[in-house]
PDB file of N, CA and C in Angstrom:
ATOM      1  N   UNK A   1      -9.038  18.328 -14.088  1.00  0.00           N
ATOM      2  CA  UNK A   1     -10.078  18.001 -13.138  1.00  0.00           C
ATOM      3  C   UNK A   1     -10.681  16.630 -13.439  1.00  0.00           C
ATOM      4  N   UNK A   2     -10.931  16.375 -14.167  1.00  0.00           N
ATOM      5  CA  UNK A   2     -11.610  15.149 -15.053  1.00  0.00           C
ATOM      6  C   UNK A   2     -10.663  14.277 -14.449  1.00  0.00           C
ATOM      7  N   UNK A   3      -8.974  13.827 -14.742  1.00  0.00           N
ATOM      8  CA  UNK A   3      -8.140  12.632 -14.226  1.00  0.00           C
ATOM      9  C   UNK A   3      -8.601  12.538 -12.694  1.00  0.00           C
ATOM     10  N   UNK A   4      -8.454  13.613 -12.065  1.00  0.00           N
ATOM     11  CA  UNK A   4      -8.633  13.474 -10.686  1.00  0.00           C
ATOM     12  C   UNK A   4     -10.129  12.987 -10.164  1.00  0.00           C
ATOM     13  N   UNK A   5     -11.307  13.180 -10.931  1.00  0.00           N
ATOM     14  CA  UNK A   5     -12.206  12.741 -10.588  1.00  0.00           C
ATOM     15  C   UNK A   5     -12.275  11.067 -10.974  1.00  0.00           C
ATOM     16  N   UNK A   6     -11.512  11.284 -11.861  1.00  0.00           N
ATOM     17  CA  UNK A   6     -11.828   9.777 -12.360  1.00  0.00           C
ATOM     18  C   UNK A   6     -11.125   8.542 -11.429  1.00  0.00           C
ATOM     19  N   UNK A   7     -10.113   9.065 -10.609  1.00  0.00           N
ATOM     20  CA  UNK A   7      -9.088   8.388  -9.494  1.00  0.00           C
ATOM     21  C   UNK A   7      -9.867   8.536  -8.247  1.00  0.00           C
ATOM     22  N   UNK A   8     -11.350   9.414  -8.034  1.00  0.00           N
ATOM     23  CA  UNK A   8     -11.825   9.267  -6.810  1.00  0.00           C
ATOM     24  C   UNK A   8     -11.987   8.208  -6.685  1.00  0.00           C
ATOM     25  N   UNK A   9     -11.775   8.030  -5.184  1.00  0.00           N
ATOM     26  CA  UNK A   9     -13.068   6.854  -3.917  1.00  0.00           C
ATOM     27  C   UNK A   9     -13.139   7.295  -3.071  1.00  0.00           C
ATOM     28  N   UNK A  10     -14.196   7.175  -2.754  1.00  0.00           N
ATOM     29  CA  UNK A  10     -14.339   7.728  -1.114  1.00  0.00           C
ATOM     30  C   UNK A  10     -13.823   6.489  -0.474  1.00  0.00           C
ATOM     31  N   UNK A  11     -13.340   6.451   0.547  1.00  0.00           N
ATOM     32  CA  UNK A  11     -13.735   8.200   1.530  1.00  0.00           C
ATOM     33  C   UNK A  11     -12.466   8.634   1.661  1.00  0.00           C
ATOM     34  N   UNK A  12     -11.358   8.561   0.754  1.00  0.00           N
ATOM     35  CA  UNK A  12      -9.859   8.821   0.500  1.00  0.00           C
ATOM     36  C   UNK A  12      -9.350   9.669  -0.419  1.00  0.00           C
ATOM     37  N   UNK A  13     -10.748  10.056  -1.174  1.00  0.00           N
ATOM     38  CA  UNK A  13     -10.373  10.887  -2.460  1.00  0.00           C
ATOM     39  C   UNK A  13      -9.357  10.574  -3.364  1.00  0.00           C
ATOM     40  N   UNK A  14      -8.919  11.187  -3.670  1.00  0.00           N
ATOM     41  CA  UNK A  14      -7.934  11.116  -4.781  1.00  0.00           C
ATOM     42  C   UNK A  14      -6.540  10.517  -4.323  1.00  0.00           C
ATOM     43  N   UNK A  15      -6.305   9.973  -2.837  1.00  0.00           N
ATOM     44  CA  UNK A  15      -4.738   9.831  -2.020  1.00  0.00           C
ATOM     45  C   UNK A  15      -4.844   8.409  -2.830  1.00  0.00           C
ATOM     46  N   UNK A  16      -3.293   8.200  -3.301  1.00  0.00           N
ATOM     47  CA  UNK A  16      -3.033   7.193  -3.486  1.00  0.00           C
ATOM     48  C   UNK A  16      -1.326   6.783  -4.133  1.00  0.00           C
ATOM     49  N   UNK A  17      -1.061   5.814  -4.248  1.00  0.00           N
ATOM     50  CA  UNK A  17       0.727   5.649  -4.260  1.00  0.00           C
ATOM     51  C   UNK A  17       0.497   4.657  -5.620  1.00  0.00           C
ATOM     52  N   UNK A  18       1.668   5.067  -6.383  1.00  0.00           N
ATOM     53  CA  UNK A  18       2.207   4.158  -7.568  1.00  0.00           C
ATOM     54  C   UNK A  18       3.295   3.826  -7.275  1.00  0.00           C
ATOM     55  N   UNK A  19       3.796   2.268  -7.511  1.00  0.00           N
ATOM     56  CA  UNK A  19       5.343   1.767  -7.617  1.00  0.00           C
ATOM     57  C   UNK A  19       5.463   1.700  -8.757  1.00  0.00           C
ATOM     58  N   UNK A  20       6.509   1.707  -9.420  1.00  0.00           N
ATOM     59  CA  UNK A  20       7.401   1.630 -10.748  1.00  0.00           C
ATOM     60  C   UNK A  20       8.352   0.943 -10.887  1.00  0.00           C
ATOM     61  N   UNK A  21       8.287  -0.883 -11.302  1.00  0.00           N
ATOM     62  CA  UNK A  21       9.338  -1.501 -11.431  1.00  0.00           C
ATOM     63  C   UNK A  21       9.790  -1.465 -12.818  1.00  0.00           C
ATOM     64  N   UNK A  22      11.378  -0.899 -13.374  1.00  0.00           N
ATOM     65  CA  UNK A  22      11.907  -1.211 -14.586  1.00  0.00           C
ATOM     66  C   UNK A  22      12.666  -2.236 -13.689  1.00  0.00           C
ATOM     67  N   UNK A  23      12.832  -3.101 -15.067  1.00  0.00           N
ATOM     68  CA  UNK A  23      13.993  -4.311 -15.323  1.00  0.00           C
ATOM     69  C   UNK A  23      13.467  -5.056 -16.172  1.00  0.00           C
ATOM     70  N   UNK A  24      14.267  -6.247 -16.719  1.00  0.00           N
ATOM     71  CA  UNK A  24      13.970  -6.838 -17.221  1.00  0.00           C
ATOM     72  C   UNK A  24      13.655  -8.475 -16.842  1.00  0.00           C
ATOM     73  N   UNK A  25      12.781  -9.121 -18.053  1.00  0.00           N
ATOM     74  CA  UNK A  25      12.412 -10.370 -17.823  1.00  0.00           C
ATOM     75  C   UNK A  25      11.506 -10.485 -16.173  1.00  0.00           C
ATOM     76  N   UNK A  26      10.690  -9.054 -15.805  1.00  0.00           N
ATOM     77  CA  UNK A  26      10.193  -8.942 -15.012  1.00  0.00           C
ATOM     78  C   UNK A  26       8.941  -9.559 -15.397  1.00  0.00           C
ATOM     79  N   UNK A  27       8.078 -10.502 -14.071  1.00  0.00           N
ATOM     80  CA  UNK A  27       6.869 -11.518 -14.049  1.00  0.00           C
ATOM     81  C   UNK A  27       6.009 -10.714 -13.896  1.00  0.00           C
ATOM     82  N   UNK A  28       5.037 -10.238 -14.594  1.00  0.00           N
ATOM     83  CA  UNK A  28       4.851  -8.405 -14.057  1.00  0.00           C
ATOM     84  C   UNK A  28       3.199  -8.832 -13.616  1.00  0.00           C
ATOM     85  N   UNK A  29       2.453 -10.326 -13.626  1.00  0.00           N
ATOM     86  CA  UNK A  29       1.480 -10.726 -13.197  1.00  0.00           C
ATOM     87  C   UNK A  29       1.833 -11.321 -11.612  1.00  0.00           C
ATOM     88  N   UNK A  30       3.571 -12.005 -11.598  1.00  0.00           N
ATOM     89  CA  UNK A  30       3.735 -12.013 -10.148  1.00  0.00           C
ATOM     90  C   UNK A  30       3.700 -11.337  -9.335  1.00  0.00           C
ATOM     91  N   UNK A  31       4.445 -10.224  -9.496  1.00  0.00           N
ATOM     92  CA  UNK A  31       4.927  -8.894  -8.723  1.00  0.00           C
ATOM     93  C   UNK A  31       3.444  -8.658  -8.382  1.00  0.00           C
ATOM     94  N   UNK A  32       2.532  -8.133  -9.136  1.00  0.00           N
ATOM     95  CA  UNK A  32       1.367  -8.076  -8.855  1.00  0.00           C
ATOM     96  C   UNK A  32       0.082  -8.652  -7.936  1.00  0.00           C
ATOM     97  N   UNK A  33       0.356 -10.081  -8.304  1.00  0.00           N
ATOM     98  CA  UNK A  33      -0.449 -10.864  -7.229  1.00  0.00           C
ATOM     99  C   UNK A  33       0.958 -11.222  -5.567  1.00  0.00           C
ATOM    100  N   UNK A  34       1.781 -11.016  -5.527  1.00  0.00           N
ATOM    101  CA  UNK A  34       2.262 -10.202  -4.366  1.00  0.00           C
ATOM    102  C   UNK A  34       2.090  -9.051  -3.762  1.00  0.00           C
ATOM    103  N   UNK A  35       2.235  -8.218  -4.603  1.00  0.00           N
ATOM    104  CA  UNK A  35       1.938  -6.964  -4.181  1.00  0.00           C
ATOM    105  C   UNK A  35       0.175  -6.695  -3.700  1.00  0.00           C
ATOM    106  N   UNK A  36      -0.335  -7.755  -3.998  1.00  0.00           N
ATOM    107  CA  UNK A  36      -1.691  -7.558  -3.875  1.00  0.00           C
ATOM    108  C   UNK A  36      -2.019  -8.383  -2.232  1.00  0.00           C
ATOM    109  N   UNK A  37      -1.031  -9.404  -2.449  1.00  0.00           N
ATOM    110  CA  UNK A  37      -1.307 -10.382  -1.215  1.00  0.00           C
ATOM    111  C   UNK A  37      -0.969  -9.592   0.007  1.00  0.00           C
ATOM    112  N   UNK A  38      -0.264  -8.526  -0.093  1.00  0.00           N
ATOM    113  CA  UNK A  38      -0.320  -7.308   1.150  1.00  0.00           C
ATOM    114  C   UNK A  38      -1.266  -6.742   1.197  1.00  0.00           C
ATOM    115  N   UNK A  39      -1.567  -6.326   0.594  1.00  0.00           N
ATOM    116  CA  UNK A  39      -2.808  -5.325   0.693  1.00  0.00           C
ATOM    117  C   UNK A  39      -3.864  -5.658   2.499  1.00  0.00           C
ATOM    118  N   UNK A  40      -4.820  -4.703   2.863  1.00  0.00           N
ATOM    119  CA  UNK A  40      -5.491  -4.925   3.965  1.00  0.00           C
ATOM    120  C   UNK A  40      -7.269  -5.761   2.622  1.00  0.00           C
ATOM    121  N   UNK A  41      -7.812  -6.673   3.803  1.00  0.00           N
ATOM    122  CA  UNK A  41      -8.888  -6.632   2.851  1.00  0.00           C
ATOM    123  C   UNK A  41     -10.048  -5.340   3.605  1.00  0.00           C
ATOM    124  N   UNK A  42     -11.171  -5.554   2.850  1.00  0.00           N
ATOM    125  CA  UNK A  42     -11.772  -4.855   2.763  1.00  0.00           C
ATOM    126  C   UNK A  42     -12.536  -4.871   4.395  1.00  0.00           C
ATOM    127  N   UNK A  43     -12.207  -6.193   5.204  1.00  0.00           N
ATOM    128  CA  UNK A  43     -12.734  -6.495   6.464  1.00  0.00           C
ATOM    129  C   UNK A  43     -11.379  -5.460   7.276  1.00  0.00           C
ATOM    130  N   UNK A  44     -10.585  -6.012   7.174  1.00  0.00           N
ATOM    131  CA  UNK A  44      -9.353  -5.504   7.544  1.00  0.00           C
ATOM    132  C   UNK A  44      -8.792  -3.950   7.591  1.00  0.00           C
ATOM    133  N   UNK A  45      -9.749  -3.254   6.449  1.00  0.00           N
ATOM    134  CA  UNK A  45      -9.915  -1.814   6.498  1.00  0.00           C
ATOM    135  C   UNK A  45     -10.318  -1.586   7.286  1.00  0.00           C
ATOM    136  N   UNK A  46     -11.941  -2.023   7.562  1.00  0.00           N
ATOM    137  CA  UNK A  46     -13.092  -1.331   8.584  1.00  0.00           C
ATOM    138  C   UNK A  46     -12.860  -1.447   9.823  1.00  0.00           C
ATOM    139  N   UNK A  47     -11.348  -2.196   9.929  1.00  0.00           N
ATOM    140  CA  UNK A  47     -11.476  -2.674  11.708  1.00  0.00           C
ATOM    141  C   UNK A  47     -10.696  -1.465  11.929  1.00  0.00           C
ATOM    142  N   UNK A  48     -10.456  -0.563  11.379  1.00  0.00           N
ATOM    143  CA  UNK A  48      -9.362   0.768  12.022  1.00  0.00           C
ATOM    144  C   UNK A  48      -7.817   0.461  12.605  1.00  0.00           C
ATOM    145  N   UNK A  49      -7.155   1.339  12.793  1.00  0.00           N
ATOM    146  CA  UNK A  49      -6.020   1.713  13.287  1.00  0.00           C
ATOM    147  C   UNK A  49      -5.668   0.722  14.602  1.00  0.00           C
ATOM    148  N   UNK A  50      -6.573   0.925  15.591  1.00  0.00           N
ATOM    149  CA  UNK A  50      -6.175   0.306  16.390  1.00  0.00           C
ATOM    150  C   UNK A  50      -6.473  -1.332  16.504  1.00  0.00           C
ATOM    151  N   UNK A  51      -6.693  -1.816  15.373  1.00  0.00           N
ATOM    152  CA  UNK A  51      -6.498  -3.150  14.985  1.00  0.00           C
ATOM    153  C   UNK A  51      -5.652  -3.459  14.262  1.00  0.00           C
ATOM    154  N   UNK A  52      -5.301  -2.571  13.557  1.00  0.00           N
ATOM    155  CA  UNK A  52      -3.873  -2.478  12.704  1.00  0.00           C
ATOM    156  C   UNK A  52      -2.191  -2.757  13.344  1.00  0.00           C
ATOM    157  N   UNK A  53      -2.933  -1.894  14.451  1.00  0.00           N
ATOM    158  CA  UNK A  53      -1.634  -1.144  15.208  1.00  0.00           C
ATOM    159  C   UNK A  53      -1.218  -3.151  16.147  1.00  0.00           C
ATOM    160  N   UNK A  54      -2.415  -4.052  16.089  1.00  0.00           N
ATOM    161  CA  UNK A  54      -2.110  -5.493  16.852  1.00  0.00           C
ATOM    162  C   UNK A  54      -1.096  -6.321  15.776  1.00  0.00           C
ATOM    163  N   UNK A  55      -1.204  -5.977  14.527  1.00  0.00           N
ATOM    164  CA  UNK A  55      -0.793  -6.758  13.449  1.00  0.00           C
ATOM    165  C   UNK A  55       1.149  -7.027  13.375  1.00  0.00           C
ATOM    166  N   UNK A  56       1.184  -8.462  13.314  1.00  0.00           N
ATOM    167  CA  UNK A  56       3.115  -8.457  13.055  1.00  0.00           C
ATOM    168  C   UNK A  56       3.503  -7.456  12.471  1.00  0.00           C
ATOM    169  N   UNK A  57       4.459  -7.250  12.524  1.00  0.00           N
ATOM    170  CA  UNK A  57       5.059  -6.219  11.615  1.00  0.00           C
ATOM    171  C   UNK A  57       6.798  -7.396  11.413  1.00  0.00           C
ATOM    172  N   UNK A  58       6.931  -7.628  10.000  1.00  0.00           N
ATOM    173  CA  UNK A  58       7.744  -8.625   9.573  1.00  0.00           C
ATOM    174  C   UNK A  58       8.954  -7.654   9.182  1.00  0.00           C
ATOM    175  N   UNK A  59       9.357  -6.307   8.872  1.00  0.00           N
ATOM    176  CA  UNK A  59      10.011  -5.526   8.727  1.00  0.00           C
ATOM    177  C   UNK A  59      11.086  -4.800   9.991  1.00  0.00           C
ATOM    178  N   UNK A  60      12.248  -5.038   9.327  1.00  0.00           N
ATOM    179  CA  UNK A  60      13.602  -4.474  10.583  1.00  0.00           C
ATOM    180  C   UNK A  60      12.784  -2.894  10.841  1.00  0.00           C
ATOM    181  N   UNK A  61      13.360  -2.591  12.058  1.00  0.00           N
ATOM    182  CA  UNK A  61      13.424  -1.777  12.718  1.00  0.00           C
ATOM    183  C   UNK A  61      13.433   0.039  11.221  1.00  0.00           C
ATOM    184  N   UNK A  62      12.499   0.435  11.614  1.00  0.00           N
ATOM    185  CA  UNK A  62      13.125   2.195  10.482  1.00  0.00           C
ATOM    186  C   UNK A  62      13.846   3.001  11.594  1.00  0.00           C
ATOM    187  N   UNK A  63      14.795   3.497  11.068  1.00  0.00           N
ATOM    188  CA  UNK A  63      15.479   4.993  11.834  1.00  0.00           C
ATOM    189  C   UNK A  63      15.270   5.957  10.879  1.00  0.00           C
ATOM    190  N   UNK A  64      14.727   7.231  11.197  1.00  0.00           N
ATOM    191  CA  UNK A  64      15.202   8.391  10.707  1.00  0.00           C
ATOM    192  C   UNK A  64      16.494   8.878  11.181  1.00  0.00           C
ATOM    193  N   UNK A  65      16.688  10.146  10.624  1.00  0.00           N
ATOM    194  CA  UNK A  65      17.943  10.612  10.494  1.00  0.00           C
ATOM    195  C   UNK A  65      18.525  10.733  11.760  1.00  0.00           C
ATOM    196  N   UNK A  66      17.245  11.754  12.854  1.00  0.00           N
ATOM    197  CA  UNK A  66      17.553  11.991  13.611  1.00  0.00           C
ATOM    198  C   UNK A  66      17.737  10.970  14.710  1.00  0.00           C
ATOM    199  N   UNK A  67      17.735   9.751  14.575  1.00  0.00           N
ATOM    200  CA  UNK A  67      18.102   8.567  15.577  1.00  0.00           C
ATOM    201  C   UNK A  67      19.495   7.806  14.969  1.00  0.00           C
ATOM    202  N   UNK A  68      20.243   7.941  13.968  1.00  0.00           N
ATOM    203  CA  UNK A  68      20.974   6.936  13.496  1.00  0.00           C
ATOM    204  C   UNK A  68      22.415   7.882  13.890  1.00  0.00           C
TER     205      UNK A  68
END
């Protein structure tokens, strides 16, 4: 109980995702300040979904199974 409290925020609770890069001679402060330069900011949160939903999307096309 304690880990999980300690991973709260509101207003998301405890939801949240880890990546895991092994390899080597990995820049592991780059990867990071990339991985960060995605992120939404904190303005960019509050504007909701349907401000989200206006944003490029720089990523090919996803299929699930049932379309491919």
């Amino acid at each position: 109980m304690d880990d999980i409290q300690s991973q709260w925020a509101e207003p998301f609770g405890d939801c949240r995702q880890e990546l895991v890069f092994i390899g080597q001679n990995i820049d592991a402060d780059k990867v990071r300040q990339e991985l960060d330069g995605c992120l939404l900011s904190d303005e960019e949160l509050s504007a909701g979904r349907e401000v989200w939903q206006t944003y490029r999307d720089d990523f090919p096309p996803w299929f699930t199974d049932e379309q491919s």
